[in-house]
PDB file of N, CA and C in Angstrom:
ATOM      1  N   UNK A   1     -12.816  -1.133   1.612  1.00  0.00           N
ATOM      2  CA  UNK A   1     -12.659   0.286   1.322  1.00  0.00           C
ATOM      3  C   UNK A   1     -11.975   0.518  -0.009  1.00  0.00           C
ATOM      4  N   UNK A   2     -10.652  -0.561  -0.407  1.00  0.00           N
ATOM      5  CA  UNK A   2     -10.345  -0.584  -1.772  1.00  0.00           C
ATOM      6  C   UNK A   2     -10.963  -0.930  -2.394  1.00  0.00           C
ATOM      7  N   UNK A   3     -12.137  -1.683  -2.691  1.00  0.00           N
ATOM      8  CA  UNK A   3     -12.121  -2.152  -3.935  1.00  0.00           C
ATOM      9  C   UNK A   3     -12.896  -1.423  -4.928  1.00  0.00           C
ATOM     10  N   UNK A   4     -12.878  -1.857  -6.107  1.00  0.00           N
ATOM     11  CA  UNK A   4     -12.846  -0.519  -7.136  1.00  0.00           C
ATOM     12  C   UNK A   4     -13.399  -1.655  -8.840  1.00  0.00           C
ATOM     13  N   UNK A   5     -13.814  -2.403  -8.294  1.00  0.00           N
ATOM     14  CA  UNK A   5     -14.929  -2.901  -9.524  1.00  0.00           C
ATOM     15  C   UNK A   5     -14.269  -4.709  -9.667  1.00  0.00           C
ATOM     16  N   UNK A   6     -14.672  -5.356 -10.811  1.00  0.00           N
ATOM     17  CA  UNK A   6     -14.212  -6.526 -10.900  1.00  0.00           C
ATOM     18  C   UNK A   6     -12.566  -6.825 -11.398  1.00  0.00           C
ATOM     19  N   UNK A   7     -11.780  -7.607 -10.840  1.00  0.00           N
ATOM     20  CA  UNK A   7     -10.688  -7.494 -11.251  1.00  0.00           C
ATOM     21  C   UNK A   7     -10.244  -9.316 -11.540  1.00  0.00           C
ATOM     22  N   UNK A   8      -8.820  -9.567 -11.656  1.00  0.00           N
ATOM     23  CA  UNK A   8      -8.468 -11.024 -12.372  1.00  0.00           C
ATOM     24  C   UNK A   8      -7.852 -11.697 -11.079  1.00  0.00           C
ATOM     25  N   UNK A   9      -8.102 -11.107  -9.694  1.00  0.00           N
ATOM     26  CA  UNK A   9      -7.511 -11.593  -8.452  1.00  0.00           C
ATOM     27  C   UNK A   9      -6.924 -10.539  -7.657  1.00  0.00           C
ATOM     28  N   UNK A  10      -6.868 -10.698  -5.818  1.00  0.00           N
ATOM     29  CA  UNK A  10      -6.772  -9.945  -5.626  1.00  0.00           C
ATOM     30  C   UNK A  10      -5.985  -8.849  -5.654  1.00  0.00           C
ATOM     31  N   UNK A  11      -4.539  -9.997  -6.736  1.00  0.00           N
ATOM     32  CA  UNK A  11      -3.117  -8.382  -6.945  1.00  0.00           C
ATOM     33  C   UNK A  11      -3.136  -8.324  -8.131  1.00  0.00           C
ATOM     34  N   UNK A  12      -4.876  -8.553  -8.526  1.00  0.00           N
ATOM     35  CA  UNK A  12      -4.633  -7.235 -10.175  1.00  0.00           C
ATOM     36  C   UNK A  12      -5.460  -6.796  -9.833  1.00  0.00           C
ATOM     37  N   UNK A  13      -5.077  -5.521  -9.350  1.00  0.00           N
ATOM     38  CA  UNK A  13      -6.293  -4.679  -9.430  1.00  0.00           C
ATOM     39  C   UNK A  13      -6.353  -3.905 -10.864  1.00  0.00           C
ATOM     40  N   UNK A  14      -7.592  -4.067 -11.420  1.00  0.00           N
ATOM     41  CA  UNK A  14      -7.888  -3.232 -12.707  1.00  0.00           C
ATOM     42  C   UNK A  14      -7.704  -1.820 -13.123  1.00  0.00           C
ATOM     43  N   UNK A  15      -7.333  -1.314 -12.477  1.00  0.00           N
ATOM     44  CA  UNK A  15      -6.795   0.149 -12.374  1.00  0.00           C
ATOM     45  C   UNK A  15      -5.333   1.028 -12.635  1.00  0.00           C
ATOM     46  N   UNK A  16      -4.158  -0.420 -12.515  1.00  0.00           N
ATOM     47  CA  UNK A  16      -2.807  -0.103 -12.047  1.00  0.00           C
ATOM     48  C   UNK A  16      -2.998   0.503 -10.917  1.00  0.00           C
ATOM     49  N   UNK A  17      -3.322   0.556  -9.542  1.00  0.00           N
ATOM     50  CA  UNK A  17      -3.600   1.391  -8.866  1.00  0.00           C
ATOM     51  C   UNK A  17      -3.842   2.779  -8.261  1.00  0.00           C
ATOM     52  N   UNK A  18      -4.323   3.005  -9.414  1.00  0.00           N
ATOM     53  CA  UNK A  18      -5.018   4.604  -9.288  1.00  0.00           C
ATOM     54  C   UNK A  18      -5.852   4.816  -8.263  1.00  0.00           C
ATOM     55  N   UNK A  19      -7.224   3.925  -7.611  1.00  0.00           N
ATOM     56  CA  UNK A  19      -7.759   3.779  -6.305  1.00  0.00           C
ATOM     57  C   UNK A  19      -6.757   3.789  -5.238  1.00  0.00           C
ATOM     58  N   UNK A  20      -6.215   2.874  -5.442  1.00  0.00           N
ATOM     59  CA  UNK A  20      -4.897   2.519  -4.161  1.00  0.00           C
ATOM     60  C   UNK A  20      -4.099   4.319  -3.738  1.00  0.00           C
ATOM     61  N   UNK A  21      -3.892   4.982  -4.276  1.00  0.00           N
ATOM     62  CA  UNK A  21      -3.490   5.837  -4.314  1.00  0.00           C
ATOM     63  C   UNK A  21      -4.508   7.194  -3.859  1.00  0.00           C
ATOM     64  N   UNK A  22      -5.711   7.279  -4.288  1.00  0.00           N
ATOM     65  CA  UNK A  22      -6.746   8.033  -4.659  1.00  0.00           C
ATOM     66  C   UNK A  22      -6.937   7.870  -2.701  1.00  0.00           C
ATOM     67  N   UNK A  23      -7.106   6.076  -2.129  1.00  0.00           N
ATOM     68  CA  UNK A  23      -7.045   5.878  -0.927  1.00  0.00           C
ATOM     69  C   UNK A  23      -6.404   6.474   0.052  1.00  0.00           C
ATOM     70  N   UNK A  24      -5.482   6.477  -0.077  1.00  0.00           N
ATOM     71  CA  UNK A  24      -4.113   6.840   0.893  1.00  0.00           C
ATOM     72  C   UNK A  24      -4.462   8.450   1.339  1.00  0.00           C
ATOM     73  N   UNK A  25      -4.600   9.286  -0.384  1.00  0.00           N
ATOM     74  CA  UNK A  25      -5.172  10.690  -0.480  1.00  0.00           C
ATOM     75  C   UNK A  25      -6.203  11.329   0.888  1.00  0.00           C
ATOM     76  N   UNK A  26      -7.213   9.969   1.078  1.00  0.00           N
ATOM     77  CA  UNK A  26      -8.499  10.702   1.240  1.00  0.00           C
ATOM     78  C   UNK A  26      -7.918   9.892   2.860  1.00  0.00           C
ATOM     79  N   UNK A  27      -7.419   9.292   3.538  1.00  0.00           N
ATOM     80  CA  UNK A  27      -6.812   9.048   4.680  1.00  0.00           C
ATOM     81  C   UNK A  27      -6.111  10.025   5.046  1.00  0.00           C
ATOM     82  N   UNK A  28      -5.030  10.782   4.416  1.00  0.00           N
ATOM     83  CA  UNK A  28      -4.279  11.579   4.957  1.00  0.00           C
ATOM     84  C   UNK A  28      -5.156  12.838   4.986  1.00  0.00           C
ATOM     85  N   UNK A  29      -6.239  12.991   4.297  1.00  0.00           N
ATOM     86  CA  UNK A  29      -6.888  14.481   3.968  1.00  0.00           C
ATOM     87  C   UNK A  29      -7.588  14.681   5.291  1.00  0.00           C
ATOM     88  N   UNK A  30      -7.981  13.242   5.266  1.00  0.00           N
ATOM     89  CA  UNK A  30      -9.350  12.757   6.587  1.00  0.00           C
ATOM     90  C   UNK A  30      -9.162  13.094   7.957  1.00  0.00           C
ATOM     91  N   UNK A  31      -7.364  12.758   7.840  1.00  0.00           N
ATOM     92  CA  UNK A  31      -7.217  12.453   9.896  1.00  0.00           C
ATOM     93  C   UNK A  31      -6.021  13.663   9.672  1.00  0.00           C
ATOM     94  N   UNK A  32      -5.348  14.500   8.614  1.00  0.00           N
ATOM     95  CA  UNK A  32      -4.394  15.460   9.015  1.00  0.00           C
ATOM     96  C   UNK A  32      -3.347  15.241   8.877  1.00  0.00           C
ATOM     97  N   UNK A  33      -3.016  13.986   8.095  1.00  0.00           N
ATOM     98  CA  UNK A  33      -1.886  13.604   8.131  1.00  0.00           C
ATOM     99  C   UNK A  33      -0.670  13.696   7.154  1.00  0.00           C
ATOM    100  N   UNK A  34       0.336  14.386   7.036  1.00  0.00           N
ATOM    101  CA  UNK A  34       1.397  14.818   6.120  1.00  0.00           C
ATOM    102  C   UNK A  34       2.147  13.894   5.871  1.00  0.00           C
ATOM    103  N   UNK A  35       2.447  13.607   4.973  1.00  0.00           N
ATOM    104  CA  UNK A  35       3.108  11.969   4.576  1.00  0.00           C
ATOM    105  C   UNK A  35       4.770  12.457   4.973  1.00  0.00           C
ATOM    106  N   UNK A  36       5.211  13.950   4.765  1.00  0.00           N
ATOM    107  CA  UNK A  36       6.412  13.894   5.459  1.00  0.00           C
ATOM    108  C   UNK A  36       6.990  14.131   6.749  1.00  0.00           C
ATOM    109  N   UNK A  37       5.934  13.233   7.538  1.00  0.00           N
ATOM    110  CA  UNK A  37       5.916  12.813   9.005  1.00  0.00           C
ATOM    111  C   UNK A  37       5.925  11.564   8.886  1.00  0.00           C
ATOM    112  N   UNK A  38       5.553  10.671   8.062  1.00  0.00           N
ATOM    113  CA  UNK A  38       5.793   9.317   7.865  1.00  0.00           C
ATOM    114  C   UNK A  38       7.590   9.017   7.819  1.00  0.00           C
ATOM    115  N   UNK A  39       8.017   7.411   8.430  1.00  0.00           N
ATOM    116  CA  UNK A  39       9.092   7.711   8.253  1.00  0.00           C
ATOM    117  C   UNK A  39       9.407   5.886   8.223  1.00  0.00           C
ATOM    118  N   UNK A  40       8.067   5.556   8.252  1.00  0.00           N
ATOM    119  CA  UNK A  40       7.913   3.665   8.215  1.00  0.00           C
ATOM    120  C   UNK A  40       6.900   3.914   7.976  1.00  0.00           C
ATOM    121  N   UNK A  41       6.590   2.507   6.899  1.00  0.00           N
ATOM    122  CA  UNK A  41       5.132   2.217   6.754  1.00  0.00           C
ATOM    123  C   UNK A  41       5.586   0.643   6.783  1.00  0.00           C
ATOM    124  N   UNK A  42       4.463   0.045   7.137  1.00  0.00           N
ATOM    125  CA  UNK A  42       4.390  -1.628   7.026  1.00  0.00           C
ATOM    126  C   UNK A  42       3.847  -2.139   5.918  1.00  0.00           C
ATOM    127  N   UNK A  43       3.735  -2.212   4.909  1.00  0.00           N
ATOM    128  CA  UNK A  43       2.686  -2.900   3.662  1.00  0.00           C
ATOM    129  C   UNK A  43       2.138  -4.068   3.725  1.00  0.00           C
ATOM    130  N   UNK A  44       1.095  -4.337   3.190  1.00  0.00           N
ATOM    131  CA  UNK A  44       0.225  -5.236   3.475  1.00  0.00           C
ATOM    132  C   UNK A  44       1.372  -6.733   2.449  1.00  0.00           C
ATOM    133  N   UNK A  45       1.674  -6.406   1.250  1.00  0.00           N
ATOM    134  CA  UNK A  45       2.358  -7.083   0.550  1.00  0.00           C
ATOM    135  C   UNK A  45       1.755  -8.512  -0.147  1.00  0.00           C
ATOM    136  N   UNK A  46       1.474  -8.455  -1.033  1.00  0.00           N
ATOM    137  CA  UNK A  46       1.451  -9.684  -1.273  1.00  0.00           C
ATOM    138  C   UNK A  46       2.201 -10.673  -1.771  1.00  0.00           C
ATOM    139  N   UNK A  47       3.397 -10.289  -1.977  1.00  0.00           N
ATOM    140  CA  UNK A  47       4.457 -11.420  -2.683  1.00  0.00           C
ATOM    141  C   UNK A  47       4.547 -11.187  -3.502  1.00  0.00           C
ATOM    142  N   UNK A  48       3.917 -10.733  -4.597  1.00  0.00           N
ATOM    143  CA  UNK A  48       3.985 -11.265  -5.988  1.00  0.00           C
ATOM    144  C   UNK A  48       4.649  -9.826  -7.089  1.00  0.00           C
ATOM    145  N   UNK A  49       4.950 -10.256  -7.954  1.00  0.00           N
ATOM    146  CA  UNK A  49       5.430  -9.204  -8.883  1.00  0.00           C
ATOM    147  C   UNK A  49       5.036  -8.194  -9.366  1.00  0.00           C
ATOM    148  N   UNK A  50       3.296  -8.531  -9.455  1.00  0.00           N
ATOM    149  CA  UNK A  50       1.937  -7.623  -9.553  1.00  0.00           C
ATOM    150  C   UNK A  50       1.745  -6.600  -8.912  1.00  0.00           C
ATOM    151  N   UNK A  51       1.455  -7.882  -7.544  1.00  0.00           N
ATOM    152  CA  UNK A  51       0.648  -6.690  -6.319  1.00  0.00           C
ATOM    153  C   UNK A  51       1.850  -5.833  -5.846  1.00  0.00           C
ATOM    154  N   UNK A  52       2.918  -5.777  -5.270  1.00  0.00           N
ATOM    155  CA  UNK A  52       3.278  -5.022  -4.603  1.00  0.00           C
ATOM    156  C   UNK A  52       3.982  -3.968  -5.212  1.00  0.00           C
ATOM    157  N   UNK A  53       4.296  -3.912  -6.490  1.00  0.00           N
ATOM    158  CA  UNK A  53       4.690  -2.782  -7.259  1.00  0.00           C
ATOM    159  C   UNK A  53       3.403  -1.770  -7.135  1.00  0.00           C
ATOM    160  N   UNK A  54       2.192  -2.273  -7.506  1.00  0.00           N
ATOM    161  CA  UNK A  54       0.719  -1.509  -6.971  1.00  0.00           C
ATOM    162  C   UNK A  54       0.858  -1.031  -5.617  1.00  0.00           C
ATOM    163  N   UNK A  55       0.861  -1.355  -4.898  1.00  0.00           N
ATOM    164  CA  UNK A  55       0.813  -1.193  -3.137  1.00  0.00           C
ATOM    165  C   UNK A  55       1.991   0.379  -3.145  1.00  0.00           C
ATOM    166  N   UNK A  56       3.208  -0.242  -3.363  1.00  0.00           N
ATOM    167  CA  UNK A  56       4.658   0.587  -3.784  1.00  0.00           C
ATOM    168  C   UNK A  56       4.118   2.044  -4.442  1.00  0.00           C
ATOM    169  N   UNK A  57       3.584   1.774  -5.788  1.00  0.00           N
ATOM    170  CA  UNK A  57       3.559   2.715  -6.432  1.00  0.00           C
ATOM    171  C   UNK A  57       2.396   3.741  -5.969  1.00  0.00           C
ATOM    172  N   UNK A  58       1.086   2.982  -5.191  1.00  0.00           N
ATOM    173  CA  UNK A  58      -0.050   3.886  -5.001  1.00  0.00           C
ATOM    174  C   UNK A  58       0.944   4.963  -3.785  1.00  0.00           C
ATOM    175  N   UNK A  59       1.455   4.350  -3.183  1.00  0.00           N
ATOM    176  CA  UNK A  59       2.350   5.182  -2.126  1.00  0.00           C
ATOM    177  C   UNK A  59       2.742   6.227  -2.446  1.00  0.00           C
ATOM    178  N   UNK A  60       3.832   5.967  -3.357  1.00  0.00           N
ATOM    179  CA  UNK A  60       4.740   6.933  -4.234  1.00  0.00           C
ATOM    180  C   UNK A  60       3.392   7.503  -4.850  1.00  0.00           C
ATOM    181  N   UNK A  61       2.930   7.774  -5.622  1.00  0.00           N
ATOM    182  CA  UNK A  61       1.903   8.586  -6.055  1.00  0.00           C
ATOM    183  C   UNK A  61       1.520   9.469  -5.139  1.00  0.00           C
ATOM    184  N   UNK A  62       0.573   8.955  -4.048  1.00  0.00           N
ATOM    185  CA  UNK A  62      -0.220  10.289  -3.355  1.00  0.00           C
ATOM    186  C   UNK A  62       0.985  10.877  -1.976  1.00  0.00           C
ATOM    187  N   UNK A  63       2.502  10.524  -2.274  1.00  0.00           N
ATOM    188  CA  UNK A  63       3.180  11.365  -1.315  1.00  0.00           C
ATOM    189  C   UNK A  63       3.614  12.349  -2.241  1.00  0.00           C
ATOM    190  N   UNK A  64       3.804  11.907  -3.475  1.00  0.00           N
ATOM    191  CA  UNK A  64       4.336  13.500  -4.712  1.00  0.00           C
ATOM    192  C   UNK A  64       2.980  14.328  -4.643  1.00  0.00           C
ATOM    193  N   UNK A  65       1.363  13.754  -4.330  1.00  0.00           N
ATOM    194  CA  UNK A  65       0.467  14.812  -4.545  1.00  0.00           C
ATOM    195  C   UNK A  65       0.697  15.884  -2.890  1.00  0.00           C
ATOM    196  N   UNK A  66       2.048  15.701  -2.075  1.00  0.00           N
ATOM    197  CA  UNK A  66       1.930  16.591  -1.186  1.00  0.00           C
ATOM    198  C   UNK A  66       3.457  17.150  -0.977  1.00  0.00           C
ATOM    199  N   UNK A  67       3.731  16.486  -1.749  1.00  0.00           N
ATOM    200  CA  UNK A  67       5.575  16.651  -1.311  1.00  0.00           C
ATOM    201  C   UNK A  67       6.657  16.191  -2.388  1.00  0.00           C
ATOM    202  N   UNK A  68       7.559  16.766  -3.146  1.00  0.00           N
ATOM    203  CA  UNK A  68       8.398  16.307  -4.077  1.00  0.00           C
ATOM    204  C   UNK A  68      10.249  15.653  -3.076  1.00  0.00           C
ATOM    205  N   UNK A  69      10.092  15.996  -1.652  1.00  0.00           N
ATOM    206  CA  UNK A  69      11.058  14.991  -0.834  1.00  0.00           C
ATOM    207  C   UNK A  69      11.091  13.845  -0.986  1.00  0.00           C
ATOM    208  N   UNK A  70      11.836  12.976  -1.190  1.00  0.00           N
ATOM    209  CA  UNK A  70      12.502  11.662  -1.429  1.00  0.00           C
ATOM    210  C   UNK A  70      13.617  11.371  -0.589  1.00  0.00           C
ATOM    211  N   UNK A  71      13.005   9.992  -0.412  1.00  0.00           N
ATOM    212  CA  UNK A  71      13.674   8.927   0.527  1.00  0.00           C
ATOM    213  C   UNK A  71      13.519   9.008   2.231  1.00  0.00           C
ATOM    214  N   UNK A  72      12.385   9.568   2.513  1.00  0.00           N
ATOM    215  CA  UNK A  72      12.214   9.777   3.989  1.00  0.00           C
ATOM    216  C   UNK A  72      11.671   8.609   4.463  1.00  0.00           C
ATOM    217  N   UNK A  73      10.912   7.859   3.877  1.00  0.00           N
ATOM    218  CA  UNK A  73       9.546   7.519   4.265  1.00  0.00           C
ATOM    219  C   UNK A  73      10.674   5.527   4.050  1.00  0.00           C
ATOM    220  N   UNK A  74      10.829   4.509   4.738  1.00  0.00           N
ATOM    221  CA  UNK A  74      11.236   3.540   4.878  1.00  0.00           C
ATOM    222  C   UNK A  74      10.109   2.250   4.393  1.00  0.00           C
ATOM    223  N   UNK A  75      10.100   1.442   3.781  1.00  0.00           N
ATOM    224  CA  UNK A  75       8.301   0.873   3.383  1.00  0.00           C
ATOM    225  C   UNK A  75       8.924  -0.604   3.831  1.00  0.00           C
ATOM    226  N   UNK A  76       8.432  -1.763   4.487  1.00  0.00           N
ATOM    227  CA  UNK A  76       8.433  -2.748   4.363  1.00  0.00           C
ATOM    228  C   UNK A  76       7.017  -4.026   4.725  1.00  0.00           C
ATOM    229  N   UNK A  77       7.244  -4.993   4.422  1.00  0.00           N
ATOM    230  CA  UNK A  77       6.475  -5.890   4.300  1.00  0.00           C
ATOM    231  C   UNK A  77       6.989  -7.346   5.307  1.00  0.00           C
ATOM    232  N   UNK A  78       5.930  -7.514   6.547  1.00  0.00           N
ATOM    233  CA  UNK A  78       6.404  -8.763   7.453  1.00  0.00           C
ATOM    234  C   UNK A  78       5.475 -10.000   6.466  1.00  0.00           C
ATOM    235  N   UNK A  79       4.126  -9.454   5.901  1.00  0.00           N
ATOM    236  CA  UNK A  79       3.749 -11.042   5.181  1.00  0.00           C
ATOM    237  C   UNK A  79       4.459 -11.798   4.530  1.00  0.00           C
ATOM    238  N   UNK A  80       4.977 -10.689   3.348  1.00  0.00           N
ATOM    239  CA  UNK A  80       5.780 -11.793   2.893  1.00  0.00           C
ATOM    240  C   UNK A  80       6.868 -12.725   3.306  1.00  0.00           C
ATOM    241  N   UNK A  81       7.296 -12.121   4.420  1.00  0.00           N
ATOM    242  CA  UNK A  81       8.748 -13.286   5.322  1.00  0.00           C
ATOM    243  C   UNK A  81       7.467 -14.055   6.465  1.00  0.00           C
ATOM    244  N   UNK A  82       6.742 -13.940   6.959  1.00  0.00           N
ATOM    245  CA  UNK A  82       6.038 -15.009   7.593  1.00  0.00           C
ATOM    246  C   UNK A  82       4.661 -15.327   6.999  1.00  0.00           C
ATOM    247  N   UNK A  83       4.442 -14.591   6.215  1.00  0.00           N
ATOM    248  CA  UNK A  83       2.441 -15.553   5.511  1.00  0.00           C
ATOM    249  C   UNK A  83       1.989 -15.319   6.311  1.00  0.00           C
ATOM    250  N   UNK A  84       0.926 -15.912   6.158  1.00  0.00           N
ATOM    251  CA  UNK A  84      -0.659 -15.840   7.321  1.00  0.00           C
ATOM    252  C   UNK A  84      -0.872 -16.346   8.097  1.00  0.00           C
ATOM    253  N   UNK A  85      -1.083 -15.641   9.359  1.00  0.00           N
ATOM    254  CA  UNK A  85      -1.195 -16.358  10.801  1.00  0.00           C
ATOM    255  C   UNK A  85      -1.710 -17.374  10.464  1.00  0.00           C
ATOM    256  N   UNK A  86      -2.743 -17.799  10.051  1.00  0.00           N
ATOM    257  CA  UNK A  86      -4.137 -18.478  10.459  1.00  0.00           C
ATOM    258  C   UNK A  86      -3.854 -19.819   9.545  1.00  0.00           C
ATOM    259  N   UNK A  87      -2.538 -19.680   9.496  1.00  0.00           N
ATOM    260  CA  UNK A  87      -1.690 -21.113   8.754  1.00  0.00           C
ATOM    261  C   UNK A  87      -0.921 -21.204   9.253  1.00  0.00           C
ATOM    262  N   UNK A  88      -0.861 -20.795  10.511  1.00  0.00           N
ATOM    263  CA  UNK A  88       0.465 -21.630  11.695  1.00  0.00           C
ATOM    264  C   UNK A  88      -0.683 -22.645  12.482  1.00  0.00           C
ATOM    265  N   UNK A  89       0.085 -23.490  13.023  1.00  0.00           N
ATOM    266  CA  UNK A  89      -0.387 -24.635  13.815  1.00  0.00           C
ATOM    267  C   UNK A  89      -0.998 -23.711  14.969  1.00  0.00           C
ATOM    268  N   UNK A  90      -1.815 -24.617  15.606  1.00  0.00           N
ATOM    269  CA  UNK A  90      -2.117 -23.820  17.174  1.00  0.00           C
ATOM    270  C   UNK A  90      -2.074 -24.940  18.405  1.00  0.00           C
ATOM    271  N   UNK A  91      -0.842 -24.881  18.611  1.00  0.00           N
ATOM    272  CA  UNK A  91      -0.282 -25.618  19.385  1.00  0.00           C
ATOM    273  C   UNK A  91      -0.592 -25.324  20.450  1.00  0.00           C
TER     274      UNK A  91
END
């Protein structure tokens, strides 16, 4: 649903994340949803210095296109403290 043309991997997206953002927009427009009812989000995260300032910032972007409130909304990331299932043993 993100992707948005050829990029240098998957946490550059070519855009600075202007899609990423543009996304979030057309989710909340879609199902009704007011971002200042949000009060956790989980992020997908990728670790890196790149991607998640993108992830971060598309956020921050399309909650100012509905609301200038700050600091409601709590954001964190479980990938990066455990990685990918499907690289644990299966004991």
């Amino acid at each position: 649903m993100n992707y948005d043309g050829k990029t240098n991997g998957i946490t550059a997206p070519p855009n600075g994340g202007v899609v990423q953002s543009q996304l979030y927009r057309s989710v909340y427009d879609r199902y009704g949803i007011d971002p200042e009812t949000l009060s956790y989000i989980v992020t997908h995260g990728t670790g890196t210095r790149l991607g998640d300032p993108v992830e971060v910032n598309g956020l921050r972007d399309a909650f100012q296109s509905y609301t200038k409130k700050e600091g409601f909304c709590a954001i964190t990331s479980t990938k990066t403290n455990f990685g990918h299932t499907f690289a644990a043993p299966d004991w």
